[in-house]
PDB file of N, CA and C in Angstrom:
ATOM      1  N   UNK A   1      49.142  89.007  -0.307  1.00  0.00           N
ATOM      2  CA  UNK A   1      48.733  90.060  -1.197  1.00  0.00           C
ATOM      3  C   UNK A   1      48.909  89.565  -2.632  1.00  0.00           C
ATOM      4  N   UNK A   2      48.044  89.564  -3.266  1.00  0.00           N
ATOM      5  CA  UNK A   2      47.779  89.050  -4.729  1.00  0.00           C
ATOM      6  C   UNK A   2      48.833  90.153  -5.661  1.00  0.00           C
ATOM      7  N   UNK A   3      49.445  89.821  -6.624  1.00  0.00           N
ATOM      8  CA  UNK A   3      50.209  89.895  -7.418  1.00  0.00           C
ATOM      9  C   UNK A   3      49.450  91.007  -8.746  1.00  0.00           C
ATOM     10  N   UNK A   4      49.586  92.170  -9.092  1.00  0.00           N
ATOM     11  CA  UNK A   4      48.578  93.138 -10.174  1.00  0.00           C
ATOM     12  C   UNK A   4      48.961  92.020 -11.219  1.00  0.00           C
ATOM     13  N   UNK A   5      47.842  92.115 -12.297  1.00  0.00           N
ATOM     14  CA  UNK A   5      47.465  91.587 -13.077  1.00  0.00           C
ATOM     15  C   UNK A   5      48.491  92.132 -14.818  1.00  0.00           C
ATOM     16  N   UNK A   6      49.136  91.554 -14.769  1.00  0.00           N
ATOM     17  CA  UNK A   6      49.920  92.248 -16.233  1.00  0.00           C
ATOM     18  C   UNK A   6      49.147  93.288 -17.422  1.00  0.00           C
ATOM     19  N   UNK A   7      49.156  94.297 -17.820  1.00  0.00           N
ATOM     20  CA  UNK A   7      48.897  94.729 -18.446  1.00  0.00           C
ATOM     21  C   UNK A   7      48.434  94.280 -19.863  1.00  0.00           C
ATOM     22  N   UNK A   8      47.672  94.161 -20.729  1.00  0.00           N
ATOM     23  CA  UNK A   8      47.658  93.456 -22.056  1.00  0.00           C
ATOM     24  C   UNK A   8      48.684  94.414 -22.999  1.00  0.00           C
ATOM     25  N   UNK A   9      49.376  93.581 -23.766  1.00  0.00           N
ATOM     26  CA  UNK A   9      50.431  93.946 -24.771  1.00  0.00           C
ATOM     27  C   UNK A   9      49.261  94.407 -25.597  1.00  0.00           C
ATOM     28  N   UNK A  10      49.824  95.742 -26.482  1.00  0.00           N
ATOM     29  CA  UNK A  10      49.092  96.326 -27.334  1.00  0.00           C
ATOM     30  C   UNK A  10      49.478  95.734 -28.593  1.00  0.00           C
ATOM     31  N   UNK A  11      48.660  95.559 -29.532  1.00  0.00           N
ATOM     32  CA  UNK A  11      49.011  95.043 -30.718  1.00  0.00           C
ATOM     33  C   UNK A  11      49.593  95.804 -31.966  1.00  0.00           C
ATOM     34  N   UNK A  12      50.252  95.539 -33.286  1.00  0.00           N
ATOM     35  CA  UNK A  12      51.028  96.345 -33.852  1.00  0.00           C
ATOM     36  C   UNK A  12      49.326  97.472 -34.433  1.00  0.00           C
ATOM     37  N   UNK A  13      48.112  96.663 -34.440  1.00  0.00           N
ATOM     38  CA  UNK A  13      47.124  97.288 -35.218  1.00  0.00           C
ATOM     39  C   UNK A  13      47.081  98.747 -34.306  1.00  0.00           C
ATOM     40  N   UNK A  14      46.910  98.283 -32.887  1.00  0.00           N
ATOM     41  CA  UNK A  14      46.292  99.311 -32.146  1.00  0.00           C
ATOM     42  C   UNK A  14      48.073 100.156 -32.008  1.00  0.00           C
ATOM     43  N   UNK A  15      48.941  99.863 -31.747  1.00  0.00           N
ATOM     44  CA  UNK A  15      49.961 100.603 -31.775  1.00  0.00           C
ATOM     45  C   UNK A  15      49.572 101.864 -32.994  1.00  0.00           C
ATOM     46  N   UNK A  16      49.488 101.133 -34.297  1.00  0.00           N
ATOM     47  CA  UNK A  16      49.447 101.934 -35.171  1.00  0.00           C
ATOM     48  C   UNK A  16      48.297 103.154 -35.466  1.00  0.00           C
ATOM     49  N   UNK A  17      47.350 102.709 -34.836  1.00  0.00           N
ATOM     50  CA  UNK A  17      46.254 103.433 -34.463  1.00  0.00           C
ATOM     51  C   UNK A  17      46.444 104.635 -33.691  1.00  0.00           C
ATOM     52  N   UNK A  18      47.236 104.372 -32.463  1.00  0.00           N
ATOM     53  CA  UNK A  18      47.653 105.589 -31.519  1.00  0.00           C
ATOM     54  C   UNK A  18      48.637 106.288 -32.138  1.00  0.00           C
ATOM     55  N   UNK A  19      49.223 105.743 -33.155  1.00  0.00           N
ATOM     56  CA  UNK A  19      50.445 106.616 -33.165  1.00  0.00           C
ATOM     57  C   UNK A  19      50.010 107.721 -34.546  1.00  0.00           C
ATOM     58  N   UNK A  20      48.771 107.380 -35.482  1.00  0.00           N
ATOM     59  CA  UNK A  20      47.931 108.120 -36.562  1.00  0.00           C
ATOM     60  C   UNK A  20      47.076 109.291 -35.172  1.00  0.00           C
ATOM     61  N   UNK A  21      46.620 108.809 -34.247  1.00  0.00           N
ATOM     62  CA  UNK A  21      45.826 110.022 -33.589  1.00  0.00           C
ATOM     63  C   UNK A  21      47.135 110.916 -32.821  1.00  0.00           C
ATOM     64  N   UNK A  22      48.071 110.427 -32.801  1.00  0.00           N
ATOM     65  CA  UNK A  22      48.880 111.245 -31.633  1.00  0.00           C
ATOM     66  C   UNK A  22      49.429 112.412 -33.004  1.00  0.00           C
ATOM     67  N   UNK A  23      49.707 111.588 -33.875  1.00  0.00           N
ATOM     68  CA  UNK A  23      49.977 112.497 -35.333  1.00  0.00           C
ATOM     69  C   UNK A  23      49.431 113.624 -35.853  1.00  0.00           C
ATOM     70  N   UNK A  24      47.895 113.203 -35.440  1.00  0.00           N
ATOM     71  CA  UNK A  24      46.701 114.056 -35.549  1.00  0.00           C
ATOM     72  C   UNK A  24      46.737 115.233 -34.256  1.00  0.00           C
ATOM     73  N   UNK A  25      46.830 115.533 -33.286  1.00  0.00           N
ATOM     74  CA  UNK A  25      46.418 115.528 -32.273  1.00  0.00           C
ATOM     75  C   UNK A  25      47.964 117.033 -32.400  1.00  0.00           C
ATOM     76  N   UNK A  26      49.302 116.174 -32.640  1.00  0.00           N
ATOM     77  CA  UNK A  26      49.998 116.795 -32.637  1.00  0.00           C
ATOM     78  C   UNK A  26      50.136 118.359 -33.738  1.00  0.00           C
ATOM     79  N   UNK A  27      49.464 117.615 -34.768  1.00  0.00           N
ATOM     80  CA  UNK A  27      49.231 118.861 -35.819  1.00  0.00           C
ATOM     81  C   UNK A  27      48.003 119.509 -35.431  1.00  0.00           C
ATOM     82  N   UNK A  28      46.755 119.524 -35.243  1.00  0.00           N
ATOM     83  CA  UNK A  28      46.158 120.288 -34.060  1.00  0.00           C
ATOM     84  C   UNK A  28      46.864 121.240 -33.387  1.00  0.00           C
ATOM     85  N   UNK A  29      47.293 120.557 -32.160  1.00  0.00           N
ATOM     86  CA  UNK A  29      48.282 121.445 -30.910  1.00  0.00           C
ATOM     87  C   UNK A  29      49.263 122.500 -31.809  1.00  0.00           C
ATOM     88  N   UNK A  30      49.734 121.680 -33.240  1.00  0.00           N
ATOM     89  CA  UNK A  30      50.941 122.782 -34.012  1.00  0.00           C
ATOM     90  C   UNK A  30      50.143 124.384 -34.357  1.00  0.00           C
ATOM     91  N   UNK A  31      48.911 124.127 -34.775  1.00  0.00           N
ATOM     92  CA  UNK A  31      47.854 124.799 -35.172  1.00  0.00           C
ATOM     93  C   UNK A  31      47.639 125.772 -34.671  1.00  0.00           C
ATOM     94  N   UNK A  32      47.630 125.289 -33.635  1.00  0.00           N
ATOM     95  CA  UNK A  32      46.741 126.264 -32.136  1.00  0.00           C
ATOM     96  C   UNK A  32      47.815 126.616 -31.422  1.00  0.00           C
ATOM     97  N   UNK A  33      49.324 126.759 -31.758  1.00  0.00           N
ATOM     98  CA  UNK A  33      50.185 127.168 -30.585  1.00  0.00           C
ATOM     99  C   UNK A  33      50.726 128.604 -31.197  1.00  0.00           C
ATOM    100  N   UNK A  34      49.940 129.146 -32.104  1.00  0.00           N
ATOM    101  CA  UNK A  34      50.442 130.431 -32.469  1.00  0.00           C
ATOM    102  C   UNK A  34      49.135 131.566 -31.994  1.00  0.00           C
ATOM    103  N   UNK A  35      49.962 132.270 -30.686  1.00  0.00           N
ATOM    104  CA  UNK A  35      48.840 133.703 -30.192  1.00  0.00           C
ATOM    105  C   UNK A  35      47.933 134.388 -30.830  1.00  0.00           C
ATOM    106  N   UNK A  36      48.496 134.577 -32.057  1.00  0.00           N
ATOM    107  CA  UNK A  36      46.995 134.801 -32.870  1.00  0.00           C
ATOM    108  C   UNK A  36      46.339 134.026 -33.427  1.00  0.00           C
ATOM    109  N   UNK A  37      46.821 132.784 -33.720  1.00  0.00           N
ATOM    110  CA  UNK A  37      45.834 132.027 -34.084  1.00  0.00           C
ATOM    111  C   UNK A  37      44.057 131.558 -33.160  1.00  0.00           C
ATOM    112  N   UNK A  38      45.034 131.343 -31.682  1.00  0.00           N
ATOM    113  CA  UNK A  38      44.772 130.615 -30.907  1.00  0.00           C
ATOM    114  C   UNK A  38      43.709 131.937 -30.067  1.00  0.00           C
ATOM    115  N   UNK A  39      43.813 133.123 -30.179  1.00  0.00           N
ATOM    116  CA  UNK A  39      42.803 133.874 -30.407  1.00  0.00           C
ATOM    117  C   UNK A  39      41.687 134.133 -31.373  1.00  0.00           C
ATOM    118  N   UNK A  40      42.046 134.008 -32.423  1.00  0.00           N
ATOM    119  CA  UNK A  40      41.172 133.678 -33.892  1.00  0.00           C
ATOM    120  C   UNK A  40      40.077 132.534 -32.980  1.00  0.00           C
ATOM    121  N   UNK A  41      40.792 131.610 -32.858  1.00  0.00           N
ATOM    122  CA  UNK A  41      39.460 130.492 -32.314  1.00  0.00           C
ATOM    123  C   UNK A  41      38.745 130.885 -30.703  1.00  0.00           C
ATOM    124  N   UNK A  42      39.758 131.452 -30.148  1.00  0.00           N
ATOM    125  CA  UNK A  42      38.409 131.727 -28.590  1.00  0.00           C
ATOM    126  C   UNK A  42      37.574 132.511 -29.412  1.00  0.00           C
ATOM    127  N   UNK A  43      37.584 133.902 -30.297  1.00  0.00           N
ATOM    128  CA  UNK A  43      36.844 134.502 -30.664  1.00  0.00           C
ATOM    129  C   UNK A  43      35.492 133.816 -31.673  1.00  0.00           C
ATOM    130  N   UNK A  44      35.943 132.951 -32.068  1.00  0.00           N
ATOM    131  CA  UNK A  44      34.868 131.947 -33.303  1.00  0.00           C
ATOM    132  C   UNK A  44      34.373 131.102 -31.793  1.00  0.00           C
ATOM    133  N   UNK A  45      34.936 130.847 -30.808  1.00  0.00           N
ATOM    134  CA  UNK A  45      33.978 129.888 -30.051  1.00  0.00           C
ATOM    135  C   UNK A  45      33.210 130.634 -29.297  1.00  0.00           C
ATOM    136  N   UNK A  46      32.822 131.644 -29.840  1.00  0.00           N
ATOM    137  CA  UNK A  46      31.925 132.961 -29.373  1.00  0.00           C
ATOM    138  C   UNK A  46      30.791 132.759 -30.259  1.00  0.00           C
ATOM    139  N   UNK A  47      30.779 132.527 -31.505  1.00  0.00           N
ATOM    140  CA  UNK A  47      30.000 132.129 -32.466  1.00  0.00           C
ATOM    141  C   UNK A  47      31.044 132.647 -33.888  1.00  0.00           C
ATOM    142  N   UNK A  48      30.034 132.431 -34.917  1.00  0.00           N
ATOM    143  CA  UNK A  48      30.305 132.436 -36.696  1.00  0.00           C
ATOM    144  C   UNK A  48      30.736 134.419 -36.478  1.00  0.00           C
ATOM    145  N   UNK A  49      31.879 134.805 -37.839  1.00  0.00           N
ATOM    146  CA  UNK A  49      32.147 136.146 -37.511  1.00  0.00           C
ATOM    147  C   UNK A  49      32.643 136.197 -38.902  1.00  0.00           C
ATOM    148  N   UNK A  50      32.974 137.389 -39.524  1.00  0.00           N
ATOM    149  CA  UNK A  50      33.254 137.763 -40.662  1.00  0.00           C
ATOM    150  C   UNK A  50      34.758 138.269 -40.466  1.00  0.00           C
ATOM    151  N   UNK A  51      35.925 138.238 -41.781  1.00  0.00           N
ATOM    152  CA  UNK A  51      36.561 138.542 -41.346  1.00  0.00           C
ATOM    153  C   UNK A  51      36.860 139.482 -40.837  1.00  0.00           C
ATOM    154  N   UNK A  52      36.094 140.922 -41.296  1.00  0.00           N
ATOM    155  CA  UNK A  52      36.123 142.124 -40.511  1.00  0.00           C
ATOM    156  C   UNK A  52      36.287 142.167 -39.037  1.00  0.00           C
ATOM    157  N   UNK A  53      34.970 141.650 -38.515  1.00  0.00           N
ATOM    158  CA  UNK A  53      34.863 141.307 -37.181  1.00  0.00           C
ATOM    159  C   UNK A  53      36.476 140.836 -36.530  1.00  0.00           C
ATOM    160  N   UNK A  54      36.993 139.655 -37.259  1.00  0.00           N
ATOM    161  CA  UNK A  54      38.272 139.501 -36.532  1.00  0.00           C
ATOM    162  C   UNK A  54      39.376 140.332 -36.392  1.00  0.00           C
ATOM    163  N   UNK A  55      39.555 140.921 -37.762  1.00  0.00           N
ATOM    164  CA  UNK A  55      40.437 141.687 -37.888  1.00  0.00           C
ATOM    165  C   UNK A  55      40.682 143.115 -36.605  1.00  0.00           C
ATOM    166  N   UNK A  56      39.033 143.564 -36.499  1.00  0.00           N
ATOM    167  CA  UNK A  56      38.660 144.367 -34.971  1.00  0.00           C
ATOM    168  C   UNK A  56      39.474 143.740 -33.998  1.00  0.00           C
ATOM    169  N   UNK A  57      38.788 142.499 -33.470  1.00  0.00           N
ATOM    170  CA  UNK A  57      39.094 141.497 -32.484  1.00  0.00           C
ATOM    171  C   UNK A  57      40.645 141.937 -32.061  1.00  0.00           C
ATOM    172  N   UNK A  58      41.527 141.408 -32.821  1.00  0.00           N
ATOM    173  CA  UNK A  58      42.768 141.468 -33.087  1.00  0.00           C
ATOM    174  C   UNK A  58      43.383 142.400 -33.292  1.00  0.00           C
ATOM    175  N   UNK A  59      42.814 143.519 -33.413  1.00  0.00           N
ATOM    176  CA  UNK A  59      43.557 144.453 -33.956  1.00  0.00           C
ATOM    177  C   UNK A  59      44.824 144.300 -34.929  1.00  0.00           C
ATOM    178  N   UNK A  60      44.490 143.640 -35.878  1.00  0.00           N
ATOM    179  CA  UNK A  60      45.573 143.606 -37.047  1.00  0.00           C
ATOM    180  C   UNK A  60      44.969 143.669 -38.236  1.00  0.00           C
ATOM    181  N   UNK A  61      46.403 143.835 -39.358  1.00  0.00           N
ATOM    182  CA  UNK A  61      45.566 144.268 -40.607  1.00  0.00           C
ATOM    183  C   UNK A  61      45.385 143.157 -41.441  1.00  0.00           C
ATOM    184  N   UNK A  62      44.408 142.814 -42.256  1.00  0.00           N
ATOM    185  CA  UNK A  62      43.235 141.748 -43.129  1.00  0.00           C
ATOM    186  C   UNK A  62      44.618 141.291 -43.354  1.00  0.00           C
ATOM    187  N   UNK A  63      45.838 141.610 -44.470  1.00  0.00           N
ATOM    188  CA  UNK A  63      46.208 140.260 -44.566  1.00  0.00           C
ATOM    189  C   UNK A  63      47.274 139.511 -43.742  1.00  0.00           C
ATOM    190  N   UNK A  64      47.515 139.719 -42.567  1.00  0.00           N
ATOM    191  CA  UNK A  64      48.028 138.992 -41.308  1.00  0.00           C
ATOM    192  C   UNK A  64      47.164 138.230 -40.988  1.00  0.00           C
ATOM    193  N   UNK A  65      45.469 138.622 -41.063  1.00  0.00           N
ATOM    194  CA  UNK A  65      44.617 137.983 -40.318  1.00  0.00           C
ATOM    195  C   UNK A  65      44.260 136.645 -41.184  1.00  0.00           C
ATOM    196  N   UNK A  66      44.392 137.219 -42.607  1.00  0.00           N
ATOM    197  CA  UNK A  66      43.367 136.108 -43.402  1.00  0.00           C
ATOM    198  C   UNK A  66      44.939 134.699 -43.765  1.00  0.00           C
ATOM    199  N   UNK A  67      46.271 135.303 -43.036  1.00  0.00           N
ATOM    200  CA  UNK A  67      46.846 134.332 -43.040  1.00  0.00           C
ATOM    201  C   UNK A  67      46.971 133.746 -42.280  1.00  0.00           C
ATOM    202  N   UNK A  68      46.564 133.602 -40.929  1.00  0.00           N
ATOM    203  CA  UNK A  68      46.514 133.119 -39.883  1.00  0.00           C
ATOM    204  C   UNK A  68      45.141 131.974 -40.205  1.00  0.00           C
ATOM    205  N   UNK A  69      44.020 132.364 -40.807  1.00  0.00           N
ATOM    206  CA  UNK A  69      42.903 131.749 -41.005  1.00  0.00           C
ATOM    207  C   UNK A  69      42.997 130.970 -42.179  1.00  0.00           C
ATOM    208  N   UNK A  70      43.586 131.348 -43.133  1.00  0.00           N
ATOM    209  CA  UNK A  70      44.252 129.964 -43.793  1.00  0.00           C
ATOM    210  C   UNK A  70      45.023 129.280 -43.580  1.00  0.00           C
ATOM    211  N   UNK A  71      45.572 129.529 -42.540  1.00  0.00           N
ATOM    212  CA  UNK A  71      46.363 128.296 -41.918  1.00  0.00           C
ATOM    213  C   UNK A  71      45.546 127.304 -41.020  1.00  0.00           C
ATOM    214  N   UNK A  72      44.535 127.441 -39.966  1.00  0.00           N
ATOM    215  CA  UNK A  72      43.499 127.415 -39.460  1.00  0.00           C
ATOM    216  C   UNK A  72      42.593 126.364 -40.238  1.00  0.00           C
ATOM    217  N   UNK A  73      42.078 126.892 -41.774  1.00  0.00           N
ATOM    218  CA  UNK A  73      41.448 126.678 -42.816  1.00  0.00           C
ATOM    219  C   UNK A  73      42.149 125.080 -42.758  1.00  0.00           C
ATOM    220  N   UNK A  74      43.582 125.423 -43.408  1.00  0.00           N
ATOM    221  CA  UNK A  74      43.822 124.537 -43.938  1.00  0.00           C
ATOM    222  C   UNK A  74      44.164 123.018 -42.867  1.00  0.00           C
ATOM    223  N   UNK A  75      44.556 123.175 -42.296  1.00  0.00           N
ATOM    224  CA  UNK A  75      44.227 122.487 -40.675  1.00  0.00           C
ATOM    225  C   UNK A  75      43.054 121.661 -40.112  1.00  0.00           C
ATOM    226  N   UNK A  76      41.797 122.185 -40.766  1.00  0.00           N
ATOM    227  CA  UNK A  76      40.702 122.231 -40.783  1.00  0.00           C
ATOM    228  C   UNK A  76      39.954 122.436 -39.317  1.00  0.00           C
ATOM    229  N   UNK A  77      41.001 123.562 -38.957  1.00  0.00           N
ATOM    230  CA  UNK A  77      40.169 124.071 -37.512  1.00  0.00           C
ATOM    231  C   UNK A  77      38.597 125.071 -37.582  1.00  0.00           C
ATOM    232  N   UNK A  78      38.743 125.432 -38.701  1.00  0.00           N
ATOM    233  CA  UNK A  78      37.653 126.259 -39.032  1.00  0.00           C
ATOM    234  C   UNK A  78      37.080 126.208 -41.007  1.00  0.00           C
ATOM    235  N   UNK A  79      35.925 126.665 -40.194  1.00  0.00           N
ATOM    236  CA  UNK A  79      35.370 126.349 -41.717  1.00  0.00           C
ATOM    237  C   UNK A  79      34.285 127.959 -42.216  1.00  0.00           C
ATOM    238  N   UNK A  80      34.476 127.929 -43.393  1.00  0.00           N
ATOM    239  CA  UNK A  80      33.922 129.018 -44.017  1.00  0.00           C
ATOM    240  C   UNK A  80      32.620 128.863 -44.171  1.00  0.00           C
ATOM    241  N   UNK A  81      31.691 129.990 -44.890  1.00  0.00           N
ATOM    242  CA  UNK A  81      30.425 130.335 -44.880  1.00  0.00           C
ATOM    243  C   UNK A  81      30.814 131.926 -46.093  1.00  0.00           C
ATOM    244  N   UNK A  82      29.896 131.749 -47.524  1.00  0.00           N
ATOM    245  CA  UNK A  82      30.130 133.373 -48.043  1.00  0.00           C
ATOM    246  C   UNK A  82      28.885 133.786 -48.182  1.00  0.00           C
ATOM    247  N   UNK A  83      28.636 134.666 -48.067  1.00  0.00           N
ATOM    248  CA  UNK A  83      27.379 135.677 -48.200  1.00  0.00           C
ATOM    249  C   UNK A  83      27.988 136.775 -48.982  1.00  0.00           C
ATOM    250  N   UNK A  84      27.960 136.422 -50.679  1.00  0.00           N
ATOM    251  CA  UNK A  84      27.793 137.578 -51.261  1.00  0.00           C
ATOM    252  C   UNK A  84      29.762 137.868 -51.071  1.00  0.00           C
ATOM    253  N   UNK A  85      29.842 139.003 -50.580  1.00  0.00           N
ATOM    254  CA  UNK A  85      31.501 138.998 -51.009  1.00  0.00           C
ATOM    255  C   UNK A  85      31.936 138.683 -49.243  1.00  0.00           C
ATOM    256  N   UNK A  86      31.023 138.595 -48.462  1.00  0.00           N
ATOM    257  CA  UNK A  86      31.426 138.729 -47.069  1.00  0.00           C
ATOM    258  C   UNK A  86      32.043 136.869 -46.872  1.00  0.00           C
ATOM    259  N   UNK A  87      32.708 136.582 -46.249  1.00  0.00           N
ATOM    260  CA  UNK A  87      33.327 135.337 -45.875  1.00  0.00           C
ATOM    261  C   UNK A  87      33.108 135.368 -44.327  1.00  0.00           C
ATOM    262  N   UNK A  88      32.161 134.001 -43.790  1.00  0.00           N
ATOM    263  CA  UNK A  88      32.163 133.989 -42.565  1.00  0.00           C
ATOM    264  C   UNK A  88      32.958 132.861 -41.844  1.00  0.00           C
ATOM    265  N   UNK A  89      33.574 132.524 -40.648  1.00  0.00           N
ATOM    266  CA  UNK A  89      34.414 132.222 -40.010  1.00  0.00           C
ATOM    267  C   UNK A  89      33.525 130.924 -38.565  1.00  0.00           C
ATOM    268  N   UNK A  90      33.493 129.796 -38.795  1.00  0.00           N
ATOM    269  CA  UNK A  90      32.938 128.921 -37.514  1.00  0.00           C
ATOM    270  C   UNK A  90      34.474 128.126 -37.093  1.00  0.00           C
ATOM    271  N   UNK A  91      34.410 127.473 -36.044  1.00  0.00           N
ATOM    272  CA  UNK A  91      34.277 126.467 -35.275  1.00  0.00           C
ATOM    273  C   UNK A  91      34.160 125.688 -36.572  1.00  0.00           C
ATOM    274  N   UNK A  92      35.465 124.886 -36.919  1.00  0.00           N
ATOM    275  CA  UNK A  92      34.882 123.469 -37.670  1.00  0.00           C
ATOM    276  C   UNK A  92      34.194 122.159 -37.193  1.00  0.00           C
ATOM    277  N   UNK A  93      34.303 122.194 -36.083  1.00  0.00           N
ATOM    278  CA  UNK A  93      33.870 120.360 -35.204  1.00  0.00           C
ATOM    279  C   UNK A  93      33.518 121.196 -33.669  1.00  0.00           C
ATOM    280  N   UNK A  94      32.780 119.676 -32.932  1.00  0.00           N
ATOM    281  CA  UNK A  94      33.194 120.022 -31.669  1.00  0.00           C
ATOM    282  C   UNK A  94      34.163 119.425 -31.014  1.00  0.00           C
ATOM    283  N   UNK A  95      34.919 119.005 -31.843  1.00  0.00           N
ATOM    284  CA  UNK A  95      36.350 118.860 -30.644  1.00  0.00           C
ATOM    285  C   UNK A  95      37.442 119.934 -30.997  1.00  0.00           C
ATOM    286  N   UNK A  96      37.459 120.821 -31.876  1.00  0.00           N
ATOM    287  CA  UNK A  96      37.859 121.674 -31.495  1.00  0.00           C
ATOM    288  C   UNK A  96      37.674 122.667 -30.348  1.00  0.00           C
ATOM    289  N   UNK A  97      36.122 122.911 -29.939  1.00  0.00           N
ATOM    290  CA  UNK A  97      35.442 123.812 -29.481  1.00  0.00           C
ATOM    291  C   UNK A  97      35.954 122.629 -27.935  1.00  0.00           C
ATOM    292  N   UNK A  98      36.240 122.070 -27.866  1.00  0.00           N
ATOM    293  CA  UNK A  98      36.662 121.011 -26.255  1.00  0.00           C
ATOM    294  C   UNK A  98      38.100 121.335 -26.186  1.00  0.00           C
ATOM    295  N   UNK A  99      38.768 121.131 -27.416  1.00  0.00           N
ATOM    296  CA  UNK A  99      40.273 121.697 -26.798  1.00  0.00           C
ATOM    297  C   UNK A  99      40.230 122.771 -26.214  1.00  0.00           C
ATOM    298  N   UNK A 100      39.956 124.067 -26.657  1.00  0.00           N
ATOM    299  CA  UNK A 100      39.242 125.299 -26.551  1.00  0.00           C
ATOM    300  C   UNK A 100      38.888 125.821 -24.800  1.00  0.00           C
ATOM    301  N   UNK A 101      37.314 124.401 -24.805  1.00  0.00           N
ATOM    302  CA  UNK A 101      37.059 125.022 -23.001  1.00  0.00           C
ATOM    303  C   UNK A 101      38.289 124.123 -22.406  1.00  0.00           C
ATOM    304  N   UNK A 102      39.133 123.000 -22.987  1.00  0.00           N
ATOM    305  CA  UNK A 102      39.882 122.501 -21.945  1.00  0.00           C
ATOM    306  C   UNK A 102      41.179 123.702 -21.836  1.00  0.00           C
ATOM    307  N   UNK A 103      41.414 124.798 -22.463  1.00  0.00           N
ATOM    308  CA  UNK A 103      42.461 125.687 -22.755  1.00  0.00           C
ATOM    309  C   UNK A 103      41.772 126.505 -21.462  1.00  0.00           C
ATOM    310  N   UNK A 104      40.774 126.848 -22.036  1.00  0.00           N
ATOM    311  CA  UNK A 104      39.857 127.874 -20.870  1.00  0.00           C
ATOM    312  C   UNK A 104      39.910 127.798 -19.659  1.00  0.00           C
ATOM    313  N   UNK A 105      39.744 126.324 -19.208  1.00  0.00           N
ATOM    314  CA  UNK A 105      39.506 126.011 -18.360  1.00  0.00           C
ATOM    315  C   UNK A 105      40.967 126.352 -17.128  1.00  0.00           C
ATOM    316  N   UNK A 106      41.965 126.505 -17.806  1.00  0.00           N
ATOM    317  CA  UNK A 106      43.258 126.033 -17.235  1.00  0.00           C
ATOM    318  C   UNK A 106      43.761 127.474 -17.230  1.00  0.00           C
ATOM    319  N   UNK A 107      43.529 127.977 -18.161  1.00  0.00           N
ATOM    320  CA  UNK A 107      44.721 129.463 -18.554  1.00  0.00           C
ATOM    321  C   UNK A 107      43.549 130.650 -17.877  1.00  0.00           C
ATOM    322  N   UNK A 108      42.273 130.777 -18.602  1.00  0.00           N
ATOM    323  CA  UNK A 108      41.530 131.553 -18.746  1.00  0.00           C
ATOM    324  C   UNK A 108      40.534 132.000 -17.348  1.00  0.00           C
ATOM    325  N   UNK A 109      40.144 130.504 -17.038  1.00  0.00           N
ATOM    326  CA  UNK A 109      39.096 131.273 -16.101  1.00  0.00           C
ATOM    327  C   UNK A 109      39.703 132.171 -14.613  1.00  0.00           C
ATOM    328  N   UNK A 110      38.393 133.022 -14.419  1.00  0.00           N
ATOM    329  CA  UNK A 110      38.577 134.070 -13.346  1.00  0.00           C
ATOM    330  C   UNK A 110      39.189 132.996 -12.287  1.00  0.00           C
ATOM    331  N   UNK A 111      40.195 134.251 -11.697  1.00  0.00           N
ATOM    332  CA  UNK A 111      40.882 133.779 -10.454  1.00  0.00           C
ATOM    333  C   UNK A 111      40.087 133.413  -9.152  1.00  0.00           C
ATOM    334  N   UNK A 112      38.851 133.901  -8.720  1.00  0.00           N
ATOM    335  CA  UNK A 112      37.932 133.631  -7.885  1.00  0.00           C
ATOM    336  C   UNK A 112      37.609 132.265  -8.206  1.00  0.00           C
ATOM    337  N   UNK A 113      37.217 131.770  -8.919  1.00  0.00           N
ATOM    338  CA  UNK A 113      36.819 130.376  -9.405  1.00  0.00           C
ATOM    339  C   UNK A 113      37.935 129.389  -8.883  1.00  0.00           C
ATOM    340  N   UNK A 114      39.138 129.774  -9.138  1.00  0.00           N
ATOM    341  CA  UNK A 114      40.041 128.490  -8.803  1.00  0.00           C
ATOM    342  C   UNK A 114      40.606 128.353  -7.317  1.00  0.00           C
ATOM    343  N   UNK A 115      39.862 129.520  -6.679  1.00  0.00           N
ATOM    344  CA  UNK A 115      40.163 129.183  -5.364  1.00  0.00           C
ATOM    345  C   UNK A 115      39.338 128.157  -4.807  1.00  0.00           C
TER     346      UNK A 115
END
């Protein structure tokens, strides 16, 4: 039986590389681990919404909400749109919108499905 083949040593470049996305990746996950936040975005991966609209969503009042979305903002999980005095609310990328169905996928979908 032949002997597995050693793994290749990673180099300090690519070390340093993984350890800038895991950095990334980790402030993301910091982002998204607060309940309302992390509702703020299933609701935007519904489509673009005003803050009104969220504030409904959520049932909370504008400035709980619009601090949750500047945090979000600043994160750059989401991105703005103004019309006039209205401020609208997207999905900044699509890898947000993938963390999202990979969240869905696990927590969210109907119980019939995972049988």
């Amino acid at each position: 039986m032949p002997l597995p083949k050693p793994k290749p040593t990673r180099t300090s470049t690519e070390l340093d590389d993984m350890a800038e996305k895991a950095r990334e990746a980790s402030e993301v996950l910091k982002a998204m681990a607060h309940e309302s936040r992390l509702l703020l975005l299933c609701a935007l991966a519904e489509g673009e919404k005003s803050v009104t609209e969220l504030e409904q969503f959520l049932g909370e009042r504008q400035s709980s909400v619009s601090q949750q979305l500047a945090r979000l903002r600043l994160d750059r999980l989401v991105a703005t749109r103004r019309d006039g005095k209205v401020i609208y609310y997207r999905l900044a990328n699509q890898g947000v919108r993938k963390i999202l169905g990979a969240i869905y996928d696990v927590f969210c979908e109907p119980v019939r499905r995972r049988r």
